[in-house]
Protein backbone atom coordinates (compact mmCIF):
# COMPACT_ATOMS: atom_id res chain seq x y z
CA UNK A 1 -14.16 -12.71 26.12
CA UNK A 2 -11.85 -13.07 23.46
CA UNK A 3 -11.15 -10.19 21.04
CA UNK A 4 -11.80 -10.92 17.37
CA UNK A 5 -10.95 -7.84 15.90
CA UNK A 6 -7.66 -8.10 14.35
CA UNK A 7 -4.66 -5.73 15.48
CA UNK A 8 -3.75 -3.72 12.91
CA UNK A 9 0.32 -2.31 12.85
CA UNK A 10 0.46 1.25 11.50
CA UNK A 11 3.54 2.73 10.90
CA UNK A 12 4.16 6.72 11.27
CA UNK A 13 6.46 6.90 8.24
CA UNK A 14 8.42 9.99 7.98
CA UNK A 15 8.61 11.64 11.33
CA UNK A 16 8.49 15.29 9.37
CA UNK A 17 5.70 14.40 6.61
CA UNK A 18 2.05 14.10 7.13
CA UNK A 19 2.24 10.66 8.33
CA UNK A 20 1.81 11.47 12.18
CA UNK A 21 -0.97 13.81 11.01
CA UNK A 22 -3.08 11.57 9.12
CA UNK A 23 -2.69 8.99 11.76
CA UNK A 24 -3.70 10.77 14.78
CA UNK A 25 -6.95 12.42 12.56
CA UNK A 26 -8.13 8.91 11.29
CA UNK A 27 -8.04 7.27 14.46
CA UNK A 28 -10.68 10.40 15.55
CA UNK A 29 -13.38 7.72 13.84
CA UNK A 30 -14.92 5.50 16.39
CA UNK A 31 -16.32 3.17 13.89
CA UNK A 32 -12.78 2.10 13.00
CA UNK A 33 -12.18 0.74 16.73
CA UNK A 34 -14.91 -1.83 16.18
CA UNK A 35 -13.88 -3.33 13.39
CA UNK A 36 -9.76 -3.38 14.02
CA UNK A 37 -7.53 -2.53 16.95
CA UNK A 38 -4.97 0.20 15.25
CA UNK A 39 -1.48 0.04 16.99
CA UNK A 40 0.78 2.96 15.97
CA UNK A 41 4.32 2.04 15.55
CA UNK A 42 6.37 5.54 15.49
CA UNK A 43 7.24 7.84 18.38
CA UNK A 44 5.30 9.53 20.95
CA UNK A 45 6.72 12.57 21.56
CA UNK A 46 6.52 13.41 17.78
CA UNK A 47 2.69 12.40 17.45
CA UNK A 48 2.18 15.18 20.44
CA UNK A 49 3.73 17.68 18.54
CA UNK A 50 1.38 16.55 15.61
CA UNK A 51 -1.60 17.02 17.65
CA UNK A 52 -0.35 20.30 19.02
CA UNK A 53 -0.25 21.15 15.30
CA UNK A 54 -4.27 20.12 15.07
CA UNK A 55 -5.07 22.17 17.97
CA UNK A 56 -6.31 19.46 20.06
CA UNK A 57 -5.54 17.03 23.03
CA UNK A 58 -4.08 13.61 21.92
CA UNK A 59 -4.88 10.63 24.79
CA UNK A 60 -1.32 8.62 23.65
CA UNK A 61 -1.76 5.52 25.49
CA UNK A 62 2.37 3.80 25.17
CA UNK A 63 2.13 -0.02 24.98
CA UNK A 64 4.80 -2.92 24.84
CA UNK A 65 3.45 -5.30 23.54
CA UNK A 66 0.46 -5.56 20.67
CA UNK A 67 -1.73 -7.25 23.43
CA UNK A 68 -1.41 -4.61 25.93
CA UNK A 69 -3.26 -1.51 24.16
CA UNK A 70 -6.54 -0.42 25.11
CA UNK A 71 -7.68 -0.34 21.35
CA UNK A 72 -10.40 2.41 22.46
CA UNK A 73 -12.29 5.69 20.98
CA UNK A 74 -10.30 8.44 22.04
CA UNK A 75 -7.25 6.94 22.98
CA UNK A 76 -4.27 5.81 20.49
CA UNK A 77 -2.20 2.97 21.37
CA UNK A 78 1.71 3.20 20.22
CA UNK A 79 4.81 0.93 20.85
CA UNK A 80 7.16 3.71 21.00
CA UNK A 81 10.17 3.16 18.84
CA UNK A 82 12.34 5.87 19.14
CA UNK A 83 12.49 8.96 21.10
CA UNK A 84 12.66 12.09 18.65
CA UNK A 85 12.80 15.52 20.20
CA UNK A 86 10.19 17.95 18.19
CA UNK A 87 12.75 20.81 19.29
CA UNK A 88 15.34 19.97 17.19
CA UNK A 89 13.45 18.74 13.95
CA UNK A 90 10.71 20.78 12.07
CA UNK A 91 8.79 20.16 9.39
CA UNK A 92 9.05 19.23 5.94
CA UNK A 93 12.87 18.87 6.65
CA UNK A 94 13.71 15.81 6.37
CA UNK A 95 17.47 14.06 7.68
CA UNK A 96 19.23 10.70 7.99
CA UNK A 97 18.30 10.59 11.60
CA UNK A 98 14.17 10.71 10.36
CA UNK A 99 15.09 8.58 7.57
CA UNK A 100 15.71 5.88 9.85
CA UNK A 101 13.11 6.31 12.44
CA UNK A 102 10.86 5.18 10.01
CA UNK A 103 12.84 2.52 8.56
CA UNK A 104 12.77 1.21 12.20
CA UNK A 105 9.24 1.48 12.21
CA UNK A 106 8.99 -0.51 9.10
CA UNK A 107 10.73 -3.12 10.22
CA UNK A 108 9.61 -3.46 13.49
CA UNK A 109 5.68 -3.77 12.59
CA UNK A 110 6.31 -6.09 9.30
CA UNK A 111 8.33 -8.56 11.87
CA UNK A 112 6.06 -8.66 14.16
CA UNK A 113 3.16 -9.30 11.28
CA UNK A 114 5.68 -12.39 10.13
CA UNK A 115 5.14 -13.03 14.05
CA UNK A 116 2.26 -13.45 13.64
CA UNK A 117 1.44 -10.78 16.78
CA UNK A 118 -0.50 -8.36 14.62
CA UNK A 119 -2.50 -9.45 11.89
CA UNK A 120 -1.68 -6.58 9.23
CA UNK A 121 0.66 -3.58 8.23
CA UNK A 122 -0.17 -0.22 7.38
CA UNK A 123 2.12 1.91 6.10
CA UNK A 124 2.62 5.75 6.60
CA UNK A 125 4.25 7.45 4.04
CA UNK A 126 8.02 8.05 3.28
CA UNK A 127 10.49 9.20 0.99
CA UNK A 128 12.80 7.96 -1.09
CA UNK A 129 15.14 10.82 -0.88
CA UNK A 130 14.88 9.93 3.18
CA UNK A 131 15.30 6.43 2.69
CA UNK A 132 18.55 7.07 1.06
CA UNK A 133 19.42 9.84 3.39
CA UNK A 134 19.28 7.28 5.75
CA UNK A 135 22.13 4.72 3.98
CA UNK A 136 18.89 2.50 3.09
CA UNK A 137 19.54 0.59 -0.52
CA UNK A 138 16.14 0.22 -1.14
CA UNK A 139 13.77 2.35 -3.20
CA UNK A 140 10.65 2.50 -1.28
CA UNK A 141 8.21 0.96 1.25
CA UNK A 142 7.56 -2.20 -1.60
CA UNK A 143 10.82 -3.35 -2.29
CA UNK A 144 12.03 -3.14 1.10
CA UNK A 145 8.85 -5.24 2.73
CA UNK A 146 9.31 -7.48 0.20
CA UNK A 147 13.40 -8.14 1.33
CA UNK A 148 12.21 -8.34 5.14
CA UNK A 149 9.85 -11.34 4.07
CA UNK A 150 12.17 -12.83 1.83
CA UNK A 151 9.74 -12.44 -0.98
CA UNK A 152 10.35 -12.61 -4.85
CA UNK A 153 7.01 -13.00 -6.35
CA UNK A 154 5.14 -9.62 -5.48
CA UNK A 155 2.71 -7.19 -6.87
CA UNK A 156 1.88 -3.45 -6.38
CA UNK A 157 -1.52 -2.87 -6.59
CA UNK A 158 -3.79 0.47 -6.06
CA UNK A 159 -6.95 0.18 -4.83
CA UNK A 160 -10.14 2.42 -4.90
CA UNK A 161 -14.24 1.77 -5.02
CA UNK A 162 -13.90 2.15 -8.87
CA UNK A 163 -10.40 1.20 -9.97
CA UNK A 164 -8.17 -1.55 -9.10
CA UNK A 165 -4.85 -1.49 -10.60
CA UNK A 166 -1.74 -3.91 -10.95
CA UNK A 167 1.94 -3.48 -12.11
CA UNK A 168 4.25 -5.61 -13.84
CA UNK A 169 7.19 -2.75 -13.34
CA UNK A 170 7.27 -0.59 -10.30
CA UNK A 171 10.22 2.24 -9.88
CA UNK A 172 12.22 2.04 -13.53
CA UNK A 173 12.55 4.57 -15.98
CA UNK A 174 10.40 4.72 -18.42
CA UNK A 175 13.49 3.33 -21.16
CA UNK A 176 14.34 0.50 -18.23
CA UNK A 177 10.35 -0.58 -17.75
CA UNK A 178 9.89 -1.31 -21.57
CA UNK A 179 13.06 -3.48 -21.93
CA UNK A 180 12.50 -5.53 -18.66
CA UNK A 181 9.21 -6.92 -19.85
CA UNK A 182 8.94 -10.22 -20.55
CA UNK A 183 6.20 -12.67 -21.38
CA UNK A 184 7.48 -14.73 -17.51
CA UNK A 185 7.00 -11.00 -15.51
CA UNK A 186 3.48 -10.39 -17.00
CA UNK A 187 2.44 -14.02 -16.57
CA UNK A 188 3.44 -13.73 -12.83
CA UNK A 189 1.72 -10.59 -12.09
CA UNK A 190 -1.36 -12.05 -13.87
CA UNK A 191 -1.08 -14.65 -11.39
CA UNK A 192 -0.21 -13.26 -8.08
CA UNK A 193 -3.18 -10.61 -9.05
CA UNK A 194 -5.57 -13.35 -9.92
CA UNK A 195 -5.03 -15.29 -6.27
CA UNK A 196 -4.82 -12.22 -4.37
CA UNK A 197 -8.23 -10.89 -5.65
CA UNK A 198 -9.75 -13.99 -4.61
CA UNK A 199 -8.17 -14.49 -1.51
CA UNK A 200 -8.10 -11.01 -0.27
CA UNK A 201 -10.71 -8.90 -1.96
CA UNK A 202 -13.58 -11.97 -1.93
CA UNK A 203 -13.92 -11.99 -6.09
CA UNK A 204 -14.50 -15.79 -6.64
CA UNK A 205 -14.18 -15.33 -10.45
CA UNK A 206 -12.06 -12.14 -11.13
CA UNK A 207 -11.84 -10.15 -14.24
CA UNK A 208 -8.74 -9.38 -15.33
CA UNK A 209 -8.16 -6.76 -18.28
CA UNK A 210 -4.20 -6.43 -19.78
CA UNK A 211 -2.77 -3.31 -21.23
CA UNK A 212 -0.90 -3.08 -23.89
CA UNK A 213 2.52 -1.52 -23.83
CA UNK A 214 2.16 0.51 -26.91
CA UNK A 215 -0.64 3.51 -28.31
CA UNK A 216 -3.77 1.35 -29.58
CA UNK A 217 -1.70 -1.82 -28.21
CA UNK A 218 0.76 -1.83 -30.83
CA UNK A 219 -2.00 -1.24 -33.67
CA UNK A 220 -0.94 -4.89 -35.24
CA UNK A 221 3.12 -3.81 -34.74
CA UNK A 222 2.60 -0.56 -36.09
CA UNK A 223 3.93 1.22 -32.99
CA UNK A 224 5.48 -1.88 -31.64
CA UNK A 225 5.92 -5.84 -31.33
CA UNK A 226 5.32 -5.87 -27.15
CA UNK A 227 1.78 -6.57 -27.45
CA UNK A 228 2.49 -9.89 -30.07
CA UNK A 229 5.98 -11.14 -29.18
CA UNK A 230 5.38 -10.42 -25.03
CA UNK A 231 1.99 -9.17 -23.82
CA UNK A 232 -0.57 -11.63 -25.56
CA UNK A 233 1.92 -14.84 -25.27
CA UNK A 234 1.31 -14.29 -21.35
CA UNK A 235 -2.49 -13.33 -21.76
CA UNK A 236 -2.93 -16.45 -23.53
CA UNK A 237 -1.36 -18.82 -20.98
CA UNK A 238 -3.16 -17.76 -18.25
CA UNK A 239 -6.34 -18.16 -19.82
CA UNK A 240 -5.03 -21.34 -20.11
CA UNK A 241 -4.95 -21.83 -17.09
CA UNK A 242 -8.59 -20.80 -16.30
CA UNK A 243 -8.41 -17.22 -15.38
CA UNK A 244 -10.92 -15.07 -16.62
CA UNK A 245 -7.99 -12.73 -18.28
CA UNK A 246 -8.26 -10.61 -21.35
CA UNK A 247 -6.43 -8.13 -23.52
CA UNK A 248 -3.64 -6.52 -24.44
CA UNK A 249 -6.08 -3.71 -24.46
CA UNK A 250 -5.29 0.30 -25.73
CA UNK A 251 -4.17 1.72 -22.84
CA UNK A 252 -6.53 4.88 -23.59
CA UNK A 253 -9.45 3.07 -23.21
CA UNK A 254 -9.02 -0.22 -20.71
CA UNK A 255 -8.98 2.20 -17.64
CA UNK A 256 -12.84 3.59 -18.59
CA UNK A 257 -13.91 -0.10 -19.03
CA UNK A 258 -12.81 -1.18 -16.02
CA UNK A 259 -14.35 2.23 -14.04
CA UNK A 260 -17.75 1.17 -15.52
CA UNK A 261 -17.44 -1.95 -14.13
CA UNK A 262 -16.66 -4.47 -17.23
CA UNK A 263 -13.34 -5.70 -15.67
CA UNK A 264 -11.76 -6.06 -11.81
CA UNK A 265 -8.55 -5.05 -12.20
CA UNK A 266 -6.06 -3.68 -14.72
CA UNK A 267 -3.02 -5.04 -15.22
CA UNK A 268 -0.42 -2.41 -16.37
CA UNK A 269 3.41 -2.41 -17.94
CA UNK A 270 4.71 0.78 -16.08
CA UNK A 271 4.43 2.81 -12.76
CA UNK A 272 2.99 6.02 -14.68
CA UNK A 273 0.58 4.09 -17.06
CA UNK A 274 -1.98 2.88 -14.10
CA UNK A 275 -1.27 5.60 -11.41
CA UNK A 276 -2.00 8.68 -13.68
CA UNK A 277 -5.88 7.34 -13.85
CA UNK A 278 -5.81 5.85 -10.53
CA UNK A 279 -4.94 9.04 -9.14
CA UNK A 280 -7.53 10.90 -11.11
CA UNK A 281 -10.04 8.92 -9.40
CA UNK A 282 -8.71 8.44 -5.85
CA UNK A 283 -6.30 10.65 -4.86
CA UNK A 284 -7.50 11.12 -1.46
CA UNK A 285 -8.87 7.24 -1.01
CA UNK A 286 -7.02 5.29 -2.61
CA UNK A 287 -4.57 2.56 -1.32
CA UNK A 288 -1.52 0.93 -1.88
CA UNK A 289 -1.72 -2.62 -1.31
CA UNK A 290 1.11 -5.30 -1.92
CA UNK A 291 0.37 -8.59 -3.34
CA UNK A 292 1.96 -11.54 -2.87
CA UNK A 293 3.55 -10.92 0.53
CA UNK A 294 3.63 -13.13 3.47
CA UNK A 295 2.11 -10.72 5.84
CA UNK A 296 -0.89 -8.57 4.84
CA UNK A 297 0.10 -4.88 3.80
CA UNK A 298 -1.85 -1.53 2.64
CA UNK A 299 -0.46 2.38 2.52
CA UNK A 300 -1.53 5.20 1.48
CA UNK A 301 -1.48 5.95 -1.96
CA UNK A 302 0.56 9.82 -1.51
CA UNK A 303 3.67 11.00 -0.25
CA UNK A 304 5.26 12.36 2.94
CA UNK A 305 3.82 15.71 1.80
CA UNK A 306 6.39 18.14 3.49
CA UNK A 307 4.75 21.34 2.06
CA UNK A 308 1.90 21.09 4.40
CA UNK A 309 3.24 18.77 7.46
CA UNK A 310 2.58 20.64 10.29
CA UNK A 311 0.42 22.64 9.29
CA UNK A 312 -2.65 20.73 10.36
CA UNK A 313 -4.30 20.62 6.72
CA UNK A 314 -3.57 17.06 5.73
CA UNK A 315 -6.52 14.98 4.65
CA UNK A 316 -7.06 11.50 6.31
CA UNK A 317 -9.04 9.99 3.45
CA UNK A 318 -6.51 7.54 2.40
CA UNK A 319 -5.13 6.49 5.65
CA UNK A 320 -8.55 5.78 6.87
CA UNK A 321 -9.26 3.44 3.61
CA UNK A 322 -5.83 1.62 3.85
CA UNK A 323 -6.68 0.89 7.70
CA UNK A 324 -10.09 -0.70 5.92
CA UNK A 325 -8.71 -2.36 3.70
CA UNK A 326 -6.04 -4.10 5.65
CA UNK A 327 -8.77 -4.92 8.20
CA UNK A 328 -11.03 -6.33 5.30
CA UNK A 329 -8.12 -8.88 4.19
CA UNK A 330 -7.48 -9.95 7.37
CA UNK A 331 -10.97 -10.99 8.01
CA UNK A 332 -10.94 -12.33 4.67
CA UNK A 333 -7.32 -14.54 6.03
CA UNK A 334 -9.17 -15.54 8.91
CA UNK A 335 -12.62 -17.06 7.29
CA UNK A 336 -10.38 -18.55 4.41
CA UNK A 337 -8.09 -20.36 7.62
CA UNK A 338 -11.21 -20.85 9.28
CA UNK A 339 -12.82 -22.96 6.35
CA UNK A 340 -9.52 -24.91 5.08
């Protein structure tokens, strides 16, 4: 019989972080194996040392090619990229030889999602310090997915039961976020959001609040002239265009509106503005998703984590969700192909 559930790529990320970890401890849950196949895209030898470090036996089951794994409780299937050796790495210590292991493992699973031979990416977490260890130009997992797929037009959202949150800037300083605004960036990241939460999250009418820029949204130009000369210009046209979109609201008091349930999503100006209350609320479940792509992708929303890697401690909270929520929007792919 033919098997439905889709495969889901998961890459280890840094070879020396808590990615290996994380992985190996959320595929322990059985129920995730009947909703998704999970195919690990990292190295073998280095998950073995991972699950030497959780004091228990690891069934690694090595695979060519997605359609070969078993895609079983209590066996994890990997297409083994690389061939690390534990000995002469240790934790927490990164080096341009990790840093691009899990470049390769990037790159690897988002081809073969543009393939079409797995049906979603899930990323394990890296750093950027790594990334540029590693000669790579690019700033993070985002901005590099985003070059593989030739995209232009993409989003960084954060995802959690309570709070959804989308930026219009992503890695600028604070000085650089505020000047690249413009009334075209917001209205894009409006849209992208808008389509995305419909297509991928199920919301047939989403709610989409706007935050201003400023403290109290400019307070009519008192603090600043963002919210009327570049914020509300773009909040305006895509109402105009039928979205259910409102604001520039305060940024000190959109975020509890939209936890209570009032709005679906917040759209925000900078990276710090919607991931200091996103974190506050999910810091162990939320997810990193990326809008706008060609290929379905989720991570978790933390970091490589070197203080504890290898020390068994790491919590699998948001690697588990991101695994969910990738699987989620590729069923939701599927029954939107199905009915077009």
């Amino acid at each position: 019989m033919k098997d439905y559930r889709p495969i889901i790529g998961i890459t280890m990320g840094d070879p020396v972080g808590i990615g290996p970890e994380i992985i190996l401890l959320a595929l322990e849950d059985p129920s995730l194996y009947k909703c998704c196949r999970p195919l690990v895209f990292g190295d073998i030898r280095i998950l073995e040392a991972a699950g030497r470090c959780l004091n228990r036996p690891v069934a690694l089951n090595k695979v060519k090619f997605p359609a070969s794994g078993k895609y079983a409780p209590g066996s994890v299937d990997v297409i083994d990229h690389t061939d690390l050796d534990p000995a002469k790495m240790s934790w927490g210590n990164p080096s341009g030889l990790t840093g691009r292991a899990m470049i390769t493992y990037i790159k690897c699973a988002v081809d073969m999602a543009i393939a079409g031979e797995i049906s979603a990416v899930v990323t394990g977490p890296i750093n950027k310090t790594a990334m540029k260890m590693a000669g790579s130009k690019f700033l993070g997992h985002t901005e590099y997915i985003a070059y593989r797929t030739k995209s232009d037009n993409f989003v960084m959202m954060m995802a959690g039961k309570k709070l959804r949150i989308a930026l219009v800037t992503i890695h600028l300083s604070l000085k650089e976020a505020a000047a690249s605004l413009s009334t075209e960036n917001i209205l894009k990241t409006i849209e992208i959001t808008h389509r995305s939460l419909k297509t991928s999250f199920g919301l047939k009418k989403p709610r989409i609040a706007v935050a201003g820029l400023n403290p109290h949204a400019g307070e009519q130009g008192l603090f600043g002239s963002e919210e009327k000369e570049i914020i509300s210009p773009a909040v305006r046209k895509a109402a105009e265009k039928g979205m259910d979109v409102f604001g520039p609201f305060p940024p000190d008091t959109v975020f509890y509106h939209a936890y209570k349930g009032r709005y679906d999503t917040v759209v925000c100006m900078y990276h710090d503005q919607g991931l200091i209350p996103f974190k506050l609320l999910h810091f162990m479940d939320g997810v990193n998703t990326t809008l706008g792509l060609p290929v379905i992708r989720t991570s978790v929303d933390h970091g490589t984590a070197y203080d504890i890697a290898g020390t068994g401690s790491a919590d699998p909270g948001s690697m588990a969700a991101a695994i969910r929520m990738a699987t989620s929007q590729a069923d939701f792919l599927a029954e939107n192909q199905e009915a077009s």
